[in-house]
N, C-alpha and C. Protein backbone atom coordinates (compact mmCIF):
# COMPACT_ATOMS: atom_id res chain seq x y z
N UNK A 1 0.85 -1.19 0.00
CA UNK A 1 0.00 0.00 0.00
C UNK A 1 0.89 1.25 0.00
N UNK A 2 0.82 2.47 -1.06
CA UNK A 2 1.25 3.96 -1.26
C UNK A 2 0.74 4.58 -0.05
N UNK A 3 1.93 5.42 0.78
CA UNK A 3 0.95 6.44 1.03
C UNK A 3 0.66 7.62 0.86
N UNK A 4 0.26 8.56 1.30
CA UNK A 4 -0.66 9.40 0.63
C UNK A 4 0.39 10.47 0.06
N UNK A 5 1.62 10.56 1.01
CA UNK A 5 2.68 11.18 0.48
C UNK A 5 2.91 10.73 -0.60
N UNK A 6 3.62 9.69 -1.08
CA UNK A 6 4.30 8.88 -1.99
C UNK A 6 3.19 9.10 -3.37
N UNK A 7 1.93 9.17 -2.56
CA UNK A 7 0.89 9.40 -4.27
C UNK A 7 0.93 10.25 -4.64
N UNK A 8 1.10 11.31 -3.88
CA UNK A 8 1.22 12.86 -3.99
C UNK A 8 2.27 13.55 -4.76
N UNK A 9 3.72 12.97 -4.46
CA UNK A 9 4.81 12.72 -5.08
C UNK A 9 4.70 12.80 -6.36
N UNK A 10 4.56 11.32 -6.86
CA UNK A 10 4.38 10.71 -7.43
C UNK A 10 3.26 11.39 -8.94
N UNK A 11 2.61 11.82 -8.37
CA UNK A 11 1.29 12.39 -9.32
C UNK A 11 2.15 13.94 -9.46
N UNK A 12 2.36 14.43 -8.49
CA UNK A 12 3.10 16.32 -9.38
C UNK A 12 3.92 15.73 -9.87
N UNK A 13 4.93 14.85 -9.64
CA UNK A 13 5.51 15.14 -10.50
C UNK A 13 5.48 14.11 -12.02
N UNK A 14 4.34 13.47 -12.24
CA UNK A 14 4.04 12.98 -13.48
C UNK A 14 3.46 14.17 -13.95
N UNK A 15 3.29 14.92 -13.28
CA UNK A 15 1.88 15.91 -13.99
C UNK A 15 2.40 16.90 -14.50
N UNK A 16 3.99 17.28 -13.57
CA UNK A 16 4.92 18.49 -14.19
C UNK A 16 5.19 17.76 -15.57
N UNK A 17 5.92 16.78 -15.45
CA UNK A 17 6.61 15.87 -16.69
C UNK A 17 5.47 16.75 -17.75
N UNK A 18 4.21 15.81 -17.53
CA UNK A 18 3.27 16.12 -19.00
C UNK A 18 2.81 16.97 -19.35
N UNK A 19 2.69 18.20 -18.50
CA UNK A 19 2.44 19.78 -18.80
C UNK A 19 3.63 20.23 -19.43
N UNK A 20 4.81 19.71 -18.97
CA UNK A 20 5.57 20.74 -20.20
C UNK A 20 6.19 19.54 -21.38
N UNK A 21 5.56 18.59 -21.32
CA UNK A 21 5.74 18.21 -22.60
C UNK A 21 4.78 18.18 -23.26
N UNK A 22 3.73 18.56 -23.16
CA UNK A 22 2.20 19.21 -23.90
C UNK A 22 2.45 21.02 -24.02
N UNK A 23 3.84 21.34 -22.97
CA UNK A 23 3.50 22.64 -23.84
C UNK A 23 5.03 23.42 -25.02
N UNK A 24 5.79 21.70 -24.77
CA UNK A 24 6.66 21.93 -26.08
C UNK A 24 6.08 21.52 -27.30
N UNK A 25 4.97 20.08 -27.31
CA UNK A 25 3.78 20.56 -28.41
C UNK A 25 3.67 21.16 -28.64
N UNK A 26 2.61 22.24 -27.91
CA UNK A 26 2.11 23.36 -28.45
C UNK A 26 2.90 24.47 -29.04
N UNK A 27 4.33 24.78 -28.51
CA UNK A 27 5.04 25.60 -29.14
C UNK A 27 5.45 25.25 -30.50
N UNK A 28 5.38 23.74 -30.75
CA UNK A 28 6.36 22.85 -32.12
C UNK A 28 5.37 23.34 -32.60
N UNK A 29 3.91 23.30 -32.71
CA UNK A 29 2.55 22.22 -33.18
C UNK A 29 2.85 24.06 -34.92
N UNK A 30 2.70 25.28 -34.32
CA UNK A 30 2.69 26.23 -36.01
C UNK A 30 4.11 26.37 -36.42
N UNK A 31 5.26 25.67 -36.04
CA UNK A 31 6.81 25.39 -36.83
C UNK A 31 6.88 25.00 -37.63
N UNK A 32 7.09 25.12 -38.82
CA UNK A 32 7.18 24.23 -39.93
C UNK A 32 8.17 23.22 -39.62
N UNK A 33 8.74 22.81 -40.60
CA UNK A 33 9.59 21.59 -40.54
C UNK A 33 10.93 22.45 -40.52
N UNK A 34 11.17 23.98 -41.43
CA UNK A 34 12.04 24.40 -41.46
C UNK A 34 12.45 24.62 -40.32
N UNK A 35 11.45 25.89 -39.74
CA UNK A 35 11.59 26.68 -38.61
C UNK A 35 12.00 26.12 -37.56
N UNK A 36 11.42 24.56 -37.62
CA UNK A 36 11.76 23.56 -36.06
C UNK A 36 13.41 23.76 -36.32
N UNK A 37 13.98 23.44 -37.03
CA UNK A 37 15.44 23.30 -37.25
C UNK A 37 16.25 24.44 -37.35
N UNK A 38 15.45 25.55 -37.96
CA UNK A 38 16.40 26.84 -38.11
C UNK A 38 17.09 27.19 -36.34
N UNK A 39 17.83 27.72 -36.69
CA UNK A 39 18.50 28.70 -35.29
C UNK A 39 18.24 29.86 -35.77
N UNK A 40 17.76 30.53 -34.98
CA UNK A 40 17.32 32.43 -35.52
C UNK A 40 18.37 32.80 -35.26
N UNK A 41 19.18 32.36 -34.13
CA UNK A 41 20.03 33.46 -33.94
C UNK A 41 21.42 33.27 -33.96
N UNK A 42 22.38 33.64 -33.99
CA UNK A 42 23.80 32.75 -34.32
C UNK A 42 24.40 32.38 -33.04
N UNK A 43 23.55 32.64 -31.66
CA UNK A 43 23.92 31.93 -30.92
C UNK A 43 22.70 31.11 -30.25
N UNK A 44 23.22 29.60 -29.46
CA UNK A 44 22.03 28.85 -29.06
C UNK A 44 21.60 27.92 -30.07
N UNK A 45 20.57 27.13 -29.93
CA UNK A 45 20.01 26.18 -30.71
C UNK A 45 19.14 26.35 -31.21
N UNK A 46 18.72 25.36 -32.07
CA UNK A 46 17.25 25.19 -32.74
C UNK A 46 16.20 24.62 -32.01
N UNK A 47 14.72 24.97 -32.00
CA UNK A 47 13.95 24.28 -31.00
C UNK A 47 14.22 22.16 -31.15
N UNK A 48 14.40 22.48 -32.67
CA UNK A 48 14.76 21.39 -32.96
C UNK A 48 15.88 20.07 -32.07
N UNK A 49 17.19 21.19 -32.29
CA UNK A 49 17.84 20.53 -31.41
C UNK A 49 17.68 20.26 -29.58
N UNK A 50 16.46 21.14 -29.08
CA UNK A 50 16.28 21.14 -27.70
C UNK A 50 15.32 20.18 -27.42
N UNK A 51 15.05 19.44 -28.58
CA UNK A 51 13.87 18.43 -28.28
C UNK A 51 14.69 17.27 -28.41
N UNK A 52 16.06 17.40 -29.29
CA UNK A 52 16.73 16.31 -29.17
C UNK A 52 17.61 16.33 -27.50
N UNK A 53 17.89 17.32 -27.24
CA UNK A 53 18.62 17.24 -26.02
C UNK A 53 18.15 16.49 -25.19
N UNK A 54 16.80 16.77 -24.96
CA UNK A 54 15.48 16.92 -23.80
C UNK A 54 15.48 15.15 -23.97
N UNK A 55 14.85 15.02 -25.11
CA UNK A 55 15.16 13.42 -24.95
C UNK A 55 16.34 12.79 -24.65
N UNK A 56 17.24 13.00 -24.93
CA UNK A 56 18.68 12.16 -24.56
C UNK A 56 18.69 12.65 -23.14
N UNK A 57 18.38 13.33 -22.42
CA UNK A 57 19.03 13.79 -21.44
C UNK A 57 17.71 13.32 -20.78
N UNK A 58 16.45 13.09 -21.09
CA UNK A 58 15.63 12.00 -20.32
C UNK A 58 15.57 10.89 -20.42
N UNK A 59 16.25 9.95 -21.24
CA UNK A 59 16.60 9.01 -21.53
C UNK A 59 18.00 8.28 -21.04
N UNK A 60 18.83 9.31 -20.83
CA UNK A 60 20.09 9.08 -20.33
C UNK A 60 19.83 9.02 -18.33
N UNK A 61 19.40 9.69 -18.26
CA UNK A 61 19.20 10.09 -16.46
C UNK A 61 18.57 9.26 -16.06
N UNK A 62 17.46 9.12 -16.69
CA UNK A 62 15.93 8.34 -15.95
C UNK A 62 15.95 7.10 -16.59
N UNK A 63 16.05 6.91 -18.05
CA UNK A 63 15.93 5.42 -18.72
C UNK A 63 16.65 4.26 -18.47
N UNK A 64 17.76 4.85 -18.66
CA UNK A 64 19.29 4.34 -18.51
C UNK A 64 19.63 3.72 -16.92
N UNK A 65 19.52 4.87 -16.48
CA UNK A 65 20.37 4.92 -14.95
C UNK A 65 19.25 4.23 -13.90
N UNK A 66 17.70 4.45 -14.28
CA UNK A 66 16.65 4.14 -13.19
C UNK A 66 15.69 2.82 -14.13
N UNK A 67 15.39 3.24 -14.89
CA UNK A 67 14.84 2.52 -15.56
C UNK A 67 15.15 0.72 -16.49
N UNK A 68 16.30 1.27 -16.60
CA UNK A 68 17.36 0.36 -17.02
C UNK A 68 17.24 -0.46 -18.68
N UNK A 69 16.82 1.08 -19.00
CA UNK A 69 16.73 0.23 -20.60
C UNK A 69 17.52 0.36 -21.88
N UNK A 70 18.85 0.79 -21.31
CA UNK A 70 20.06 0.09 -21.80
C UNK A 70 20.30 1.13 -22.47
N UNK A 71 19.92 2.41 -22.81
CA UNK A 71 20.11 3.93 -24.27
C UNK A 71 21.36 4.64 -23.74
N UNK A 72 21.93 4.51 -24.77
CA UNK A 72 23.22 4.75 -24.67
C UNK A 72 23.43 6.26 -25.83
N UNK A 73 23.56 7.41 -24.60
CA UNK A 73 23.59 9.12 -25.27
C UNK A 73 24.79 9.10 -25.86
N UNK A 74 24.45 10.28 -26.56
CA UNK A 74 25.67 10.86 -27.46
C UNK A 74 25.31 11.90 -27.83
N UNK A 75 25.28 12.83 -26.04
CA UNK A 75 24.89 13.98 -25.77
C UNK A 75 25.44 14.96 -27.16
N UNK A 76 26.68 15.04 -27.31
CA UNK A 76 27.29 16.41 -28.52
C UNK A 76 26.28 16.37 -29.78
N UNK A 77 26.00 14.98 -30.46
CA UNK A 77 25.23 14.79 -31.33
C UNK A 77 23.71 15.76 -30.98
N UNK A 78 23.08 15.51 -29.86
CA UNK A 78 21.82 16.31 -29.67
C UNK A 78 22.28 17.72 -29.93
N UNK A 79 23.36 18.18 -30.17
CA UNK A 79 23.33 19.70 -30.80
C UNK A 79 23.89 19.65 -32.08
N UNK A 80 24.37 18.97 -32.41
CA UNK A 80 25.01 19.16 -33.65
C UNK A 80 24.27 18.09 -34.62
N UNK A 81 23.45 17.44 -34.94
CA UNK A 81 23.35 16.42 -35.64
C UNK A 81 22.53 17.19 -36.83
N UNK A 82 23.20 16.58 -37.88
CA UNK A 82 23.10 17.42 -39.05
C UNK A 82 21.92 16.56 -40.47
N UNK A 83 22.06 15.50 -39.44
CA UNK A 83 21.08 14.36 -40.24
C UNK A 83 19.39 14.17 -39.31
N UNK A 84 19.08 15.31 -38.74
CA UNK A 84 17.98 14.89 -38.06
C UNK A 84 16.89 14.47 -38.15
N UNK A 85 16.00 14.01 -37.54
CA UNK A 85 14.69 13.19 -37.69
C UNK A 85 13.85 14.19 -38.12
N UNK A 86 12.94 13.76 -38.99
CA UNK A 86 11.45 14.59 -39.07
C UNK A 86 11.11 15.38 -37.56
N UNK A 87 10.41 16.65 -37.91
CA UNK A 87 10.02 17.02 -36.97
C UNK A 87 9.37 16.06 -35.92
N UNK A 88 8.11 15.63 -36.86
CA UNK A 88 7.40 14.49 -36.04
C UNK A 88 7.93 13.58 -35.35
N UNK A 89 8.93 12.88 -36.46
CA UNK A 89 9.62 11.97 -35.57
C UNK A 89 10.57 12.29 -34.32
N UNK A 90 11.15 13.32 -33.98
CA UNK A 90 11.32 13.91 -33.26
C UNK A 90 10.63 14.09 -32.19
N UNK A 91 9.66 14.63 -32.33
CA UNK A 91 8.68 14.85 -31.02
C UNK A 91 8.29 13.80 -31.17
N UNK A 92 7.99 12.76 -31.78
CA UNK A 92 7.52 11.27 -31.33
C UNK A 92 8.36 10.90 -30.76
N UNK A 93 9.85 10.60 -30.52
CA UNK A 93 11.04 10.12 -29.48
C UNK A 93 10.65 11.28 -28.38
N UNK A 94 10.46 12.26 -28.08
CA UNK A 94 10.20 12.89 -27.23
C UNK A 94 9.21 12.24 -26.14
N UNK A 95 7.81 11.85 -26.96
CA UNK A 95 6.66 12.04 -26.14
C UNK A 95 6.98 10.70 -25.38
N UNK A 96 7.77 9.87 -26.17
CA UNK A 96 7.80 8.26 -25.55
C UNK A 96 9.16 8.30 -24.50
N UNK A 97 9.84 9.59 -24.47
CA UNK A 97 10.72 9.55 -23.54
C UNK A 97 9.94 9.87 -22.22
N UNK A 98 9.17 11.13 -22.63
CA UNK A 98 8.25 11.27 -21.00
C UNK A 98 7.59 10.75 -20.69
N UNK A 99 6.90 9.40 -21.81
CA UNK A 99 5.82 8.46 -21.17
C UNK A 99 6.93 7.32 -20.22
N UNK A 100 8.16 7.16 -20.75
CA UNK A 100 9.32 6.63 -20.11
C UNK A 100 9.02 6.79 -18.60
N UNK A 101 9.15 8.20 -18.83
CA UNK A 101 9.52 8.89 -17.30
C UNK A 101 8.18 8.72 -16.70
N UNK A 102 6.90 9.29 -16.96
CA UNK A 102 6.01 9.05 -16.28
C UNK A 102 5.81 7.16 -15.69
N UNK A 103 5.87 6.43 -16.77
CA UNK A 103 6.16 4.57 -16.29
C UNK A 103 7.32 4.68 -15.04
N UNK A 104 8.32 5.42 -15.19
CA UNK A 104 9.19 5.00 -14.31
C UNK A 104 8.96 5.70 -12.78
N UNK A 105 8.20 6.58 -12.64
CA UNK A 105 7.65 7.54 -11.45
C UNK A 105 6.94 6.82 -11.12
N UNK A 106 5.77 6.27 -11.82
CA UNK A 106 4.67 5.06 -10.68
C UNK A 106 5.34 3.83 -10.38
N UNK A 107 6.78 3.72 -10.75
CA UNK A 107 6.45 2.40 -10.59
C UNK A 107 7.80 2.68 -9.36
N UNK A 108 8.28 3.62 -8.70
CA UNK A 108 8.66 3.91 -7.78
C UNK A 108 8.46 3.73 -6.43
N UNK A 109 9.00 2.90 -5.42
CA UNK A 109 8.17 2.63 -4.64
C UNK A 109 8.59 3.56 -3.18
N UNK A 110 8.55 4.08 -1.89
CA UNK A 110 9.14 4.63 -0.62
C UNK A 110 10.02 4.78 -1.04
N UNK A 111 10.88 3.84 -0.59
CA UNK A 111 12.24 3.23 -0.69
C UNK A 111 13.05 3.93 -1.34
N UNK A 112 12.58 3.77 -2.77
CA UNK A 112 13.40 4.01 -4.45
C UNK A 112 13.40 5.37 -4.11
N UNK A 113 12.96 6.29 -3.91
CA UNK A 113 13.39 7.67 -3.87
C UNK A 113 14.72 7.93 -3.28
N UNK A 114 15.19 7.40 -2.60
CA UNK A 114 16.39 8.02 -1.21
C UNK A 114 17.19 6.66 -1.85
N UNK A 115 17.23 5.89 -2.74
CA UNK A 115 18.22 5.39 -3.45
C UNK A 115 19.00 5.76 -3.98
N UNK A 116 20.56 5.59 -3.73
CA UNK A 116 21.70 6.02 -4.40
C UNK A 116 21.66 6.58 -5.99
N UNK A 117 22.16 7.45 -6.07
CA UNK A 117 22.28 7.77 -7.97
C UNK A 117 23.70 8.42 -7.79
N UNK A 118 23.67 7.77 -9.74
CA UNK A 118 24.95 8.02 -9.82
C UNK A 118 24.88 8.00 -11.23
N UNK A 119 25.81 9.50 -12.17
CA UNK A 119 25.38 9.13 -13.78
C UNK A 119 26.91 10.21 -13.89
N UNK A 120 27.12 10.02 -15.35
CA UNK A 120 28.19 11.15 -16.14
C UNK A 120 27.40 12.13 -16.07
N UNK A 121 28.29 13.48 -15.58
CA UNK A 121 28.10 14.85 -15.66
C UNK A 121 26.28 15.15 -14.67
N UNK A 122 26.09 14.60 -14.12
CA UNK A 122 25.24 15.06 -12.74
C UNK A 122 26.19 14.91 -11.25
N UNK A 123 24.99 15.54 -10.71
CA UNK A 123 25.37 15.74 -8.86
C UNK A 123 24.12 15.11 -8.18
N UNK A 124 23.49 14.11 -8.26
CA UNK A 124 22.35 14.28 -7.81
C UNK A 124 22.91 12.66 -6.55
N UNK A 125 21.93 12.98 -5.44
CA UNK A 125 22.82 12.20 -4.44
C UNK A 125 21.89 10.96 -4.67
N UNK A 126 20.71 10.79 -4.93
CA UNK A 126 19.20 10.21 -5.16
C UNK A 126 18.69 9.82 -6.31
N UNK A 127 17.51 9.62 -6.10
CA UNK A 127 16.44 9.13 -7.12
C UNK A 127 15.66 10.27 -7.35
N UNK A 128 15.26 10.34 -6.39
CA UNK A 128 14.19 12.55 -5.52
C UNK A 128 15.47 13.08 -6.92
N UNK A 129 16.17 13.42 -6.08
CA UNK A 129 16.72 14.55 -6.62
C UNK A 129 17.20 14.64 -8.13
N UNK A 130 17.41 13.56 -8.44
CA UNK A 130 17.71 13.28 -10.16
C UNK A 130 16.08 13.53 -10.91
N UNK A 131 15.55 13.46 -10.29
CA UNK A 131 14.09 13.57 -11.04
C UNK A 131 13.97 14.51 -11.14
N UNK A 132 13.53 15.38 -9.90
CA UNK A 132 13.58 17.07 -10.02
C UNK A 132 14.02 17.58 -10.40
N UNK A 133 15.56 17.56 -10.78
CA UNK A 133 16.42 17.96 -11.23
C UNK A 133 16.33 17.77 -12.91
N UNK A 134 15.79 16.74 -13.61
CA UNK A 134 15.83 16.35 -15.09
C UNK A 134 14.33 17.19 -15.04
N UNK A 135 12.95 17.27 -14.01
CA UNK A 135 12.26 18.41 -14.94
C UNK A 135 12.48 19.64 -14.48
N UNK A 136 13.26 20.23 -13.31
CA UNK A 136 14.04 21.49 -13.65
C UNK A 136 14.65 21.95 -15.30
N UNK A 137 15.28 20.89 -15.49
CA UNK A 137 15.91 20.77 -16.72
C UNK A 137 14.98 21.16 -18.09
N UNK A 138 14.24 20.34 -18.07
CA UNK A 138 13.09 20.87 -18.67
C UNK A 138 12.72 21.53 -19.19
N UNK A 139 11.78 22.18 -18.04
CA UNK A 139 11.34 23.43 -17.70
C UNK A 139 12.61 24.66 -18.07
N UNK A 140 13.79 24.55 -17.71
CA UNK A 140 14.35 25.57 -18.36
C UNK A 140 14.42 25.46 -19.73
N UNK A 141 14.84 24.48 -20.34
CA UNK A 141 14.77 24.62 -21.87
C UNK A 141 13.12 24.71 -22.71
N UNK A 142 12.03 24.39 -22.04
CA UNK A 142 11.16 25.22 -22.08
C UNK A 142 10.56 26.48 -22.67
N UNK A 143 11.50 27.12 -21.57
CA UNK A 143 11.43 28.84 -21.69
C UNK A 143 12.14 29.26 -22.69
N UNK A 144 13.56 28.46 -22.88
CA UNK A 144 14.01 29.03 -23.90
C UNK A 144 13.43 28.59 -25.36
N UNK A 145 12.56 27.56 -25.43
CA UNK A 145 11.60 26.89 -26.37
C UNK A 145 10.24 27.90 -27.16
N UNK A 146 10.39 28.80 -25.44
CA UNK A 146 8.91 29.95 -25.87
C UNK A 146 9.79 30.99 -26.52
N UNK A 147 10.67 31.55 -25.96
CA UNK A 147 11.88 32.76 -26.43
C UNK A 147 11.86 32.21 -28.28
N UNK A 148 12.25 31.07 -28.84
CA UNK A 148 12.76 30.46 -30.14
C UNK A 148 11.33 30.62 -30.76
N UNK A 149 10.26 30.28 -30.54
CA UNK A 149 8.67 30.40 -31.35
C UNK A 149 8.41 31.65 -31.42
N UNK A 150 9.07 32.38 -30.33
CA UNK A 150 9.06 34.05 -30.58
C UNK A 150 9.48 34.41 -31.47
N UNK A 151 10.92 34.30 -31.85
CA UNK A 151 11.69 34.58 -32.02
C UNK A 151 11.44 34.41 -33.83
N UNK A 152 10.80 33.28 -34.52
CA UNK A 152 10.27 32.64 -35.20
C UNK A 152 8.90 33.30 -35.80
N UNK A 153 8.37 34.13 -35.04
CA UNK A 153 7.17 34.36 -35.84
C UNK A 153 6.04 33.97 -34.84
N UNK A 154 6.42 33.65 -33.56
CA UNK A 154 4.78 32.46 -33.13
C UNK A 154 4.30 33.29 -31.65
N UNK A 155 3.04 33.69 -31.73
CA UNK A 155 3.19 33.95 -30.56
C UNK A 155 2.45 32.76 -28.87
C-alpha cells in the first residue's frame, strides 16, 4: 500500500513531466519543418535541437540509470546532428521519452526515492533529486523553447 505522500509525489511530479511536454507541443505544433530546425540566432540552438537534447538527457538520467533500458547518449550529437529526424519523428522520441519517465515515477516505490544515484556529468545524491532535477531541466529549456517560437514568428 502507497501512502498518501508517496501518491502525492508521485502524481506532481508525473503531472509536471506532462504539462511541459504538452506545452513543447504546443510551441512545435505552427513550426514548420524548417523553422523547427532553423537557429534564428547565431547563438544557441534550434527548437529542434532542444527536443533532441530533452530526450537524450531523459533518456540518459531516468531510462538508462533508473529505468534500465540500456540507451546509450551521445549527448554532442543532440546539438550538432546534421542528419535529423522529421520534426514528427522527433517529437515522437520525445513524447515516448516522458511516457518513459512518467512509467518510471509510478512504478517507484518509498524506498526508491532516497536510493543512491549516480550518472556522467550530474550531482544528484538520489532518485528525488535526479528527477527534479531532469524536470528542472526541462522546464528551463522550455522557456528558452517559448523565447525560439518568438523569435520565429509564433506567438
Amino acid at each position: 500500500m502507497t501512502s498518501p505522500l508517496q501518491t502525492n509525489l508521485t502524481d506532481a511530479l508525473v503531472e509536471r513531466y506532462t504539462a511541459l511536454a504538452q506545452r513543447t507541443h504546443d510551441l512545435a505544433a505552427p513550426l514548420s519543418e524548417e523553422q523547427f530546425w532553423k537557429k534564428p540566432f547565431a547563438f544557441g540552438n534550434s527548437f529542434g535541437h532542444l527536443v533532441l537534447h530533452l530526450t537524450g538527457n531523459l533518456s540518459y538520467y531516468i531510462g538508462a540509470q533508473i529505468a534500465g533500458t540500456g540507451y546509450v547518449r551521445e549527448r554532442e550529437r543532440e546539438f550538432t546532428e546534421t542528419q535529423p529526424p522529421s520534426k514528427q519523428e522527433a517529437l515522437n522520441r520525445f513524447s515516448a521519452a516522458i511516457e518513459m519517465v512518467g512509467k518510471t515515477l509510478r512504478a517507484q516505490t518509498a524506498e526508491d526515492w532516497s536510493l543512491p544515484y549516480a550518472a556522467k556529468g550530474v550531482n544528484a545524491p538520489n532518485r528525488l533529486a535526479i528527477l527534479l532535477q531532469c524536470a528542472t531541466h526541462l522546464d528551463h529549456h522550455v522557456g528558452q523553447m517559448i523565447w525560439l517560437a518568438f523569435a520565429l514568428g509564433h506567438k
